[in-house]
Protein backbone atom coordinates (compact mmCIF):
# COMPACT_ATOMS: atom_id res chain seq x y z
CA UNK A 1 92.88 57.86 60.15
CA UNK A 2 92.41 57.25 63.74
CA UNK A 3 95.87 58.13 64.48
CA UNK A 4 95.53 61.20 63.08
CA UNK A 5 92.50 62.12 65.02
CA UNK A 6 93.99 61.02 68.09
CA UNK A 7 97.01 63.46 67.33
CA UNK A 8 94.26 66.51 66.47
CA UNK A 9 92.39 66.36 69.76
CA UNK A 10 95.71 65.70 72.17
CA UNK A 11 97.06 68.84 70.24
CA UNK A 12 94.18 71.22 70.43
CA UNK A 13 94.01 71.19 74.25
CA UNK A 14 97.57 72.67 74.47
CA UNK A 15 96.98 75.19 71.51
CA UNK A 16 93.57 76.29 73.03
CA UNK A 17 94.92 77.03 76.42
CA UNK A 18 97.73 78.41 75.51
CA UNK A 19 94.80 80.76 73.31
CA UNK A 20 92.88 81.23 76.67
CA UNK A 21 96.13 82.29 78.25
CA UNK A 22 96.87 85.18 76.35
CA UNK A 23 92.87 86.49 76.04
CA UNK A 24 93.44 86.83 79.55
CA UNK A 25 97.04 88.45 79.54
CA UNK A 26 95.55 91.17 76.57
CA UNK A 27 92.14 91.38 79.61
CA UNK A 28 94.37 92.29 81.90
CA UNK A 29 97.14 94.82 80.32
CA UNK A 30 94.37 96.73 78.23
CA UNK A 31 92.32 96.79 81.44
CA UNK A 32 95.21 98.21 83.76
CA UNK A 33 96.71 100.60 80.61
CA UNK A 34 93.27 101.74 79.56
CA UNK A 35 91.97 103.09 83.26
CA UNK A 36 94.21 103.41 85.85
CA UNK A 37 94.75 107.44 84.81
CA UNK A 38 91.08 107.31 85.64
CA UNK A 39 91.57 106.23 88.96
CA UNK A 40 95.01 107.75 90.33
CA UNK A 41 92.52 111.45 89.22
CA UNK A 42 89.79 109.94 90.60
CA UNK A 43 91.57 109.02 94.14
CA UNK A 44 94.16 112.44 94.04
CA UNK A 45 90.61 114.55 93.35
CA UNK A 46 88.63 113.05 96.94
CA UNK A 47 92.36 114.34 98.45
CA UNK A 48 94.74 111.64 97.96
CA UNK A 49 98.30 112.07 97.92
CA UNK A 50 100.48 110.55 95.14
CA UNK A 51 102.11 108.04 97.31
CA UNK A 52 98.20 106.73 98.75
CA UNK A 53 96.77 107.06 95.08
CA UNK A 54 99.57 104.50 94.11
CA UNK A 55 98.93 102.60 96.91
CA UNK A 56 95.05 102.33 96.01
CA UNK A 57 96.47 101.31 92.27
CA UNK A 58 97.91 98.60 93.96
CA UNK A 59 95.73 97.00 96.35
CA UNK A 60 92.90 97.29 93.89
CA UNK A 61 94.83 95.05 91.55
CA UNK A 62 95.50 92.48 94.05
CA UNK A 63 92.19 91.82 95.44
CA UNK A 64 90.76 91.84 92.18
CA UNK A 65 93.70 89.98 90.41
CA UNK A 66 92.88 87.37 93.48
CA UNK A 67 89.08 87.47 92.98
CA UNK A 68 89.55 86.29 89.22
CA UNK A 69 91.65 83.51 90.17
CA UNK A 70 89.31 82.60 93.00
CA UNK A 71 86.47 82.80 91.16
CA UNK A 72 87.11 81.74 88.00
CA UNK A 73 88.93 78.08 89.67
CA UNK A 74 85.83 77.47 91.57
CA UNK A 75 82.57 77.80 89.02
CA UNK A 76 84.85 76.73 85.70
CA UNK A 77 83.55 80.16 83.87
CA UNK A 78 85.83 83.21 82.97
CA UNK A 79 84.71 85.28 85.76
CA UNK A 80 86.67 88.81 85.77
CA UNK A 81 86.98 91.32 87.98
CA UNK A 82 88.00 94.77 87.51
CA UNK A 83 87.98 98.34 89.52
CA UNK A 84 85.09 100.39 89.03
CA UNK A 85 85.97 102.69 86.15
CA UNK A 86 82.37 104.57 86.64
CA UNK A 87 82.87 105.01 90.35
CA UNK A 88 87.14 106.63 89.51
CA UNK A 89 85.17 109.12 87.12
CA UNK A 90 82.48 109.81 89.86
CA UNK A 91 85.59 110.50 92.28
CA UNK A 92 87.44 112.37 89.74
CA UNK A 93 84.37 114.67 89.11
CA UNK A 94 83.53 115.30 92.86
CA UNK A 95 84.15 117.87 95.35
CA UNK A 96 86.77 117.17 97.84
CA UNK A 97 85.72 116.47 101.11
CA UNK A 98 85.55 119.27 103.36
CA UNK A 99 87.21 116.45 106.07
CA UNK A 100 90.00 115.40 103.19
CA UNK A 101 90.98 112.40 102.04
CA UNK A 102 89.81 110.23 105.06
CA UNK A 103 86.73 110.90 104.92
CA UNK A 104 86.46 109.99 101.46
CA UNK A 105 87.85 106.44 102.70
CA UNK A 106 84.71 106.08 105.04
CA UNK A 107 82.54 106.90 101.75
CA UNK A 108 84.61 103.87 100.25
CA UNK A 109 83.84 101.52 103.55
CA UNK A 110 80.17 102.52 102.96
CA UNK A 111 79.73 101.58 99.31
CA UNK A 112 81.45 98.48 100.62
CA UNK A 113 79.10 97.98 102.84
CA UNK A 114 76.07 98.00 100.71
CA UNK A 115 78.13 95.72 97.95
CA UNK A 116 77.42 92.98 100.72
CA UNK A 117 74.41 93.75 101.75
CA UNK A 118 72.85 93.65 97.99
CA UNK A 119 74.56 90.32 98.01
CA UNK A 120 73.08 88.79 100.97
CA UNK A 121 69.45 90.73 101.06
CA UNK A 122 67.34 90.05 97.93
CA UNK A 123 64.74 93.16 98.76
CA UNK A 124 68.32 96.07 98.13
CA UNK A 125 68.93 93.94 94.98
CA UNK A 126 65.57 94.84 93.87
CA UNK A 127 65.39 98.64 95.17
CA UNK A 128 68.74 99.32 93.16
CA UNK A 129 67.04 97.61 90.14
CA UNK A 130 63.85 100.03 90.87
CA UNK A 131 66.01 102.93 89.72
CA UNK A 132 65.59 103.71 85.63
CA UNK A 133 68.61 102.92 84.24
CA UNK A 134 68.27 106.04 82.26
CA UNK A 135 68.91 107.85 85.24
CA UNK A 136 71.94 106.33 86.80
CA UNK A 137 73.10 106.38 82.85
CA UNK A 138 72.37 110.08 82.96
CA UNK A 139 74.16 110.74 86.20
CA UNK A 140 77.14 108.61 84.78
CA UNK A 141 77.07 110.45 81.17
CA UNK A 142 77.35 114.23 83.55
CA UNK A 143 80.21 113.38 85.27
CA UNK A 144 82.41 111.71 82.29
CA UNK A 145 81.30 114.80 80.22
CA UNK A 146 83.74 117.35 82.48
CA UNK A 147 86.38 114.59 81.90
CA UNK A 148 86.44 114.30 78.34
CA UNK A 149 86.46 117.39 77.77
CA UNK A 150 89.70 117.73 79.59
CA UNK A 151 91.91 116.81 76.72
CA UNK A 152 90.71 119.02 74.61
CA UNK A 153 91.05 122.29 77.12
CA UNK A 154 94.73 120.78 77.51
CA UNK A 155 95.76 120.59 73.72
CA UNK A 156 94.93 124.27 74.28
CA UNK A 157 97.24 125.04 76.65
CA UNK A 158 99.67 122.32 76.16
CA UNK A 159 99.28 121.08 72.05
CA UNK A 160 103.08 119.50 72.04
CA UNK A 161 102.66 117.42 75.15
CA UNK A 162 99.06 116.58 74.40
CA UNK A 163 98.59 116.59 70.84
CA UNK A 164 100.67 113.34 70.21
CA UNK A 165 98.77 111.77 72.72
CA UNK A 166 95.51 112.36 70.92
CA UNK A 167 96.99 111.82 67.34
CA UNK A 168 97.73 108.11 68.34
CA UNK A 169 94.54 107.34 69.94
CA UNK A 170 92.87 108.37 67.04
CA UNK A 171 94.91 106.50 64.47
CA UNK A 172 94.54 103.44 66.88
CA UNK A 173 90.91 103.90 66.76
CA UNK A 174 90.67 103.37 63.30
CA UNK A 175 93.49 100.31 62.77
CA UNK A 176 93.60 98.56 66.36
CA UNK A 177 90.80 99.81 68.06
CA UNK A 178 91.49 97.64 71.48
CA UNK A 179 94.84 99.49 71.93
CA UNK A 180 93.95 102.44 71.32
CA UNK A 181 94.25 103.84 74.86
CA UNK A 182 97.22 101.57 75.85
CA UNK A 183 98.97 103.73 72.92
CA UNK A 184 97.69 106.85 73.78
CA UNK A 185 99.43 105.98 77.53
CA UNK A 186 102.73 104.79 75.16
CA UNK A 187 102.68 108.11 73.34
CA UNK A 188 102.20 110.01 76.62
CA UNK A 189 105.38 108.03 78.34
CA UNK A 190 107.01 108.98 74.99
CA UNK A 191 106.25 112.35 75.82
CA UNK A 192 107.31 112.36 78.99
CA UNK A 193 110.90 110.90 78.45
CA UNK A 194 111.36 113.58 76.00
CA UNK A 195 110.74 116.25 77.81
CA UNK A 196 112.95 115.07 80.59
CA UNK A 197 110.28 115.04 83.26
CA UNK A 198 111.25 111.33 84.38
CA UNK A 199 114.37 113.51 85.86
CA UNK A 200 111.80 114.15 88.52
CA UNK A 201 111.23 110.56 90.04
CA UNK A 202 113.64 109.24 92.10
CA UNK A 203 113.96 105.46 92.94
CA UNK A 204 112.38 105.53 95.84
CA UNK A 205 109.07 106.91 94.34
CA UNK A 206 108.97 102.95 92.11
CA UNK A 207 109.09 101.12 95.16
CA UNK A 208 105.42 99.07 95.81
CA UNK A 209 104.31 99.57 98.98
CA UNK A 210 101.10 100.03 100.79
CA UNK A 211 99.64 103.28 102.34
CA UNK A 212 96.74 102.99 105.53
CA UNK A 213 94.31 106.04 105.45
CA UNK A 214 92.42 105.47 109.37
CA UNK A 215 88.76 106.00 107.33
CA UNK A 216 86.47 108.50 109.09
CA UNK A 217 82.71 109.35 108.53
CA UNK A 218 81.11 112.53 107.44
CA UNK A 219 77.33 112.57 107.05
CA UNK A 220 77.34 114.80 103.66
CA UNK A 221 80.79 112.87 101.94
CA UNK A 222 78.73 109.23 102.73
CA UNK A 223 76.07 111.10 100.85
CA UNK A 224 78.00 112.70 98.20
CA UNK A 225 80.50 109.90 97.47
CA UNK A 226 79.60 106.80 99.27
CA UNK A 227 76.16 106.31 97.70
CA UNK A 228 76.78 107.50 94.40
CA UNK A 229 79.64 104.89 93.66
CA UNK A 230 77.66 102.36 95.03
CA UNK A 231 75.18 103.14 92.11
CA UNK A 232 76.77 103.92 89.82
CA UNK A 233 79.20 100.50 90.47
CA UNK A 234 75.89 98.33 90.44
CA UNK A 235 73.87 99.50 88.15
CA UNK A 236 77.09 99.89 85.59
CA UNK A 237 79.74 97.47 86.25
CA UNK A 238 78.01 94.64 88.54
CA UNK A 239 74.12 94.05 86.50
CA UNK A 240 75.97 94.72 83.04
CA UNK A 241 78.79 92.02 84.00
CA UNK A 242 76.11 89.62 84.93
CA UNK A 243 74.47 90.42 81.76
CA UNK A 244 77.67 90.07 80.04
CA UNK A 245 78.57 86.62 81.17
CA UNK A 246 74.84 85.70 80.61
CA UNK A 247 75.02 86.62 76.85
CA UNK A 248 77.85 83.89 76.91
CA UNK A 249 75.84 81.40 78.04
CA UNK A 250 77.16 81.48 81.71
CA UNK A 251 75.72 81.72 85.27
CA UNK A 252 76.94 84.50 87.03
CA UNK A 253 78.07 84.70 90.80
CA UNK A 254 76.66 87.76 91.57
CA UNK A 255 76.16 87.44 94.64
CA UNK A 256 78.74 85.62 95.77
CA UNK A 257 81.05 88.37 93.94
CA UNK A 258 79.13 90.98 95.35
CA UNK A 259 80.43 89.55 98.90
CA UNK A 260 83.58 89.44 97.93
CA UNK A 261 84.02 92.94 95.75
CA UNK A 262 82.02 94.45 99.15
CA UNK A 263 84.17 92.56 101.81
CA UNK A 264 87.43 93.74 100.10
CA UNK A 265 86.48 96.75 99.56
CA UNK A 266 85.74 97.48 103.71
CA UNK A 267 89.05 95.62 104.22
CA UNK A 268 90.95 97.57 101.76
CA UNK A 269 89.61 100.85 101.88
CA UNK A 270 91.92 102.45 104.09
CA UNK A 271 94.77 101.34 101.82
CA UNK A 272 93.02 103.37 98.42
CA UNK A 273 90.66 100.06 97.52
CA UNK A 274 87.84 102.46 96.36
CA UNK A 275 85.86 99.90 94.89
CA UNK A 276 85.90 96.29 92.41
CA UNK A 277 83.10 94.46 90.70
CA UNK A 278 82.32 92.24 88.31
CA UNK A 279 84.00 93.20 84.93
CA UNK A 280 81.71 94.83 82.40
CA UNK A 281 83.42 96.56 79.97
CA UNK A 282 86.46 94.23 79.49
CA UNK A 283 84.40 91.46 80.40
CA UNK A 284 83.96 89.73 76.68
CA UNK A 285 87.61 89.61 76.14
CA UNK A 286 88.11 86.43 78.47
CA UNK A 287 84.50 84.66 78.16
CA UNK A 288 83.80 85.27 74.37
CA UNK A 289 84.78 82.80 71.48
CA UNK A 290 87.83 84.53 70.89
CA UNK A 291 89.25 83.40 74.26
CA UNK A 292 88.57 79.81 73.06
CA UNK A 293 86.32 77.92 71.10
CA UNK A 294 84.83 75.73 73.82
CA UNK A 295 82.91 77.67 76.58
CA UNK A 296 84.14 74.85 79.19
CA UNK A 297 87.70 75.73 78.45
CA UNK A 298 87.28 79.88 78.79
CA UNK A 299 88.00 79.72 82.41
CA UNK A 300 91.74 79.40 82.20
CA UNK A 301 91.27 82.92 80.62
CA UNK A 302 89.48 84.52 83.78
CA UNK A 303 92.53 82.27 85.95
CA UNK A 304 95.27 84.50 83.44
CA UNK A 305 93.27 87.73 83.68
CA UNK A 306 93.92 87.47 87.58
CA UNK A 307 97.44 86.12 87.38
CA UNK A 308 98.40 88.85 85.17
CA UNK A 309 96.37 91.66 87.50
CA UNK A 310 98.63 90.16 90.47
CA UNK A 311 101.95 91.06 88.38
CA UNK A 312 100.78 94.14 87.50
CA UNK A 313 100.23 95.29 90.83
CA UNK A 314 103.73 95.66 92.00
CA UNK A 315 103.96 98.61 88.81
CA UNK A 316 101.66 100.74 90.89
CA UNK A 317 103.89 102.72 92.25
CA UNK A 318 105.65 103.19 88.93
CA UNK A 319 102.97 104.47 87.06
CA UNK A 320 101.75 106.40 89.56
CA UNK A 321 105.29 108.16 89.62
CA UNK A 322 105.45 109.07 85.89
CA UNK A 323 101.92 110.12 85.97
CA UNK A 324 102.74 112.46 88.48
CA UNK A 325 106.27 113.48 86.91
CA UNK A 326 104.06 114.33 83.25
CA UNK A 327 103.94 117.53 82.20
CA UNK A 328 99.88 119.45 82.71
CA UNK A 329 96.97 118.57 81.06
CA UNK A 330 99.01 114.76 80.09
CA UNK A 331 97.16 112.27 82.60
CA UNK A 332 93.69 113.76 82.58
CA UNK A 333 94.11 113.39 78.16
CA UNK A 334 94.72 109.66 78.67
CA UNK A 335 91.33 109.45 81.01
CA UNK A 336 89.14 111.41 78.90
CA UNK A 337 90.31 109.53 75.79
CA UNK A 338 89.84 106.10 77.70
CA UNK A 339 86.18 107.31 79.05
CA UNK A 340 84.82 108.57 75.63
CA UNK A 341 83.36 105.38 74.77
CA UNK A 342 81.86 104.73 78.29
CA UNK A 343 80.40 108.31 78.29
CA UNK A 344 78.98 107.85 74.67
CA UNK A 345 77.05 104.24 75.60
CA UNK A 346 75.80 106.08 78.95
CA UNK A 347 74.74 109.39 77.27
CA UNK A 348 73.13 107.31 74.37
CA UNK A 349 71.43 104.82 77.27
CA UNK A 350 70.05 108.01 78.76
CA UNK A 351 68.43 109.99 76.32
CA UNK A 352 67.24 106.51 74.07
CA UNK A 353 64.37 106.24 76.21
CA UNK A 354 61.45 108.43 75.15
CA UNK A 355 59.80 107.97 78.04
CA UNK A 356 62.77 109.02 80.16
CA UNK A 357 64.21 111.64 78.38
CA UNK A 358 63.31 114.43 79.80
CA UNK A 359 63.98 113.53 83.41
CA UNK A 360 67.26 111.93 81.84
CA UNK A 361 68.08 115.35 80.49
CA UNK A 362 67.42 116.77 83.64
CA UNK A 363 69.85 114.38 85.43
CA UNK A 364 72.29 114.83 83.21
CA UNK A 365 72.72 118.42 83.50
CA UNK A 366 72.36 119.08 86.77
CA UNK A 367 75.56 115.87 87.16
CA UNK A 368 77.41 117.79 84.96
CA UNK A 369 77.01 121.01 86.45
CA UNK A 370 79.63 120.20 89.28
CA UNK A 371 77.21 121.77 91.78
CA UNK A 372 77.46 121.26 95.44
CA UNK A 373 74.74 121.71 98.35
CA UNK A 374 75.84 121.48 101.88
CA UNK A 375 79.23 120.30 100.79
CA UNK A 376 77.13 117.07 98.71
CA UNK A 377 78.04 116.93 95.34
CA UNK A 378 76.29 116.61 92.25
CA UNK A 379 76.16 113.78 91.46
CA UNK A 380 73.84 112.72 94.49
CA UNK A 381 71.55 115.92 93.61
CA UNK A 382 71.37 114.79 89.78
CA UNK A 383 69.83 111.51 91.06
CA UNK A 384 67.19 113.67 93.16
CA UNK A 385 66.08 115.94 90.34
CA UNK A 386 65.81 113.24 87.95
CA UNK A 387 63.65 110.82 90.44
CA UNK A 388 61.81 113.91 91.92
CA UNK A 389 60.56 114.62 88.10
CA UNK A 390 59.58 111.50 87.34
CA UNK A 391 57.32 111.35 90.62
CA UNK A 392 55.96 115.03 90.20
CA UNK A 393 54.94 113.48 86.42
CA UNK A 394 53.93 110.36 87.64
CA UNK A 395 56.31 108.85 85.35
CA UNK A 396 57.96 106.35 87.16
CA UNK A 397 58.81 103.17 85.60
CA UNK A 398 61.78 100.96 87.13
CA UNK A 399 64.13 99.24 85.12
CA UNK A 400 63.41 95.83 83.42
């Protein structure tokens, strides 16, 4: 009897790492295949060129392919890291710079810059909390709405490129739901091969390699894009992940990965490294049950996540290529099909508030107008309206 006890609990290590192993292989592909159309538009709308866009795909999954690993081997807990899919839609929906891409990097250095400095000053932690998270949901919910509506403008325009694309995303939502994006990118490479576009890229174009952008600083771009993704990355990638790990019964290092998401990002901004933070939305993948049944073992899922974000770094350039060789309207389907469900959590965090609504409403509109003030975008004006209606109706009321 004890034999076969002993046998049970040598086995059962092996078979539950090998478990944690793959939750944090499937982390990291549906991560990468789910997103990363959202951030080559995001970086080729603030004026990057294919070739620095790719180079941005890349060095963002290094640093935060390392910061898992890091991370998750120090504290024991399945900490994840991920690219700010909220701050690539912000990008994607903003104007370009009126000093181009570079400028744009500085933005990036300066939402890097405040990343560390809510890590190492309690009183910023506590100002970004002071915003209603209505509001930074409504500015959020604005700018995915011009997004995903994309796909639908391009079925019009394009239905035999684009249609097959949104045919298997919608028959993955309903059998697979996980993959359904990661298919919807499958159909669209299907799509691509059959119309002969890959014709286009030539071998040089799949070579990794690493593109340096010398970041400079425009007063109304630091406003328009610098402190907008630093809001929009705290208040819906860094607090949720906390939250996140917290429902799981494990202490966050905020802080700590605040530092490190803000350090990389100054140090890697001139390469494309727009902006990481603590996962949120893929987040339960590597530190819920399904990654193991023992919460002390889920951290070998968080060390996998990284190890596979480090070998799928090196496809950058790759995707990048195809993406650029699709036909119209093909990349920006795949992001507004992968941003659907963050648009319909913001939008329905937004207006769920009765006693935020209306400002809420207000933000929201005015984000997804696309208008732009002294070359600010409007996503930063969205974030005045709202707060300057809640003042005027003394209606304030920070977030809990």
């Amino acid at each position: 009897m004890s034999s076969r006890t002993d046998a049970t609990s040598l086995s059962e290590p092996s078979h539950g790492s090998g478990q944690a192993v793959l939750a944090g292989v499937v982390t990291a592909v549906v991560g990468f295949t789910s997103s990363f159309a959202v951030v080559l538009t995001g970086l080729t709308a603030v004026g990057a060129t294919p070739v620095e866009a790719a180079s941005g795909l890349f060095v963002l999954s290094l640093t935060m392919g390392l910061g898992c690993v890091l991370f998750s081997l120090r504290t024991r807990t399945p900490v994840t890291l991920a690219w700010s899919t909220p701050g690539a839609a912000l990008l994607a929906g903003a104007v370009a710079p009126d000093g181009g891409y570079a400028t744009a990097v500085g933005a990036f250095v300066l939402a890097g810059l405040l990343y560390v400095l809510t890590g190492l000053f309690s009183p910023l932690a506590r100002l970004v909390r002071a915003i209603p998270l209505a509001l930074a949901n409504a500015m959020l919910a604005g700018v995915l709405l011009v997004l995903c509506v994309a796909p639908f403008r391009a079925l019009v325009d394009e239905p035999g490129a684009v249609g097959p694309v949104l045919l298997t995303w919608l028959v993955l939502m309903r059998v697979a739901r996980r993959w359904a994006v990661p298919g919807a990118f499958a159909a669209a490479v299907v799509v691509i091969v059959a119309t002969g576009s890959l014709s286009a890229v030539e071998s040089a174009d799949v070579v990794p390699h690493l593109t340096w952008t010398t970041p400079g600083f425009d007063p109304a771009t630091l406003l328009a894009i610098g402190v907008p993704l630093y809001l929009v990355t705290m208040t819906s990638q860094n607090i949720p992940g906390a939250a996140v790990l917290a429902s799981f019964g494990y202490d966050a290092p905020l802080r700590p990965a605040l530092f490190y998401s803000g350090a990389a990002t100054v140090a890697t901004a001139g390469l494309g490294g727009y902006s990481i933070n603590l996962a949120a939305i893929s987040a339960a993948l590597a530190a819920g049950p399904t990654a193991h049944p023992d919460p002390s073992h889920r951290w070998v899922a968080g060390v996998s996540t990284g190890a596979t974000y480090l070998a799928l770094g090196p496809l950058a350039a790759a995707v990048a290529a195809v993406a650029v060789a699709a036909p119209a309207g093909l990349v920006a389907a795949v992001a507004g099909v992968a941003l659907l469900g963050t648009f319909g959590s913001a939008a329905a965090s937004a207006l769920g508030d009765e006693s935020h609504r209306e400002a809420a409403a207000l933000t929201f509109v005015v984000a997804a107008s696309g208008v732009a003030v002294a070359g600010v975008g409007a996503a930063f004006w969205s974030l005045l309206a709202g707060g300057a209606y809640l003042l005027v109706m003394h209606q304030w009321r920070p977030s809990p």
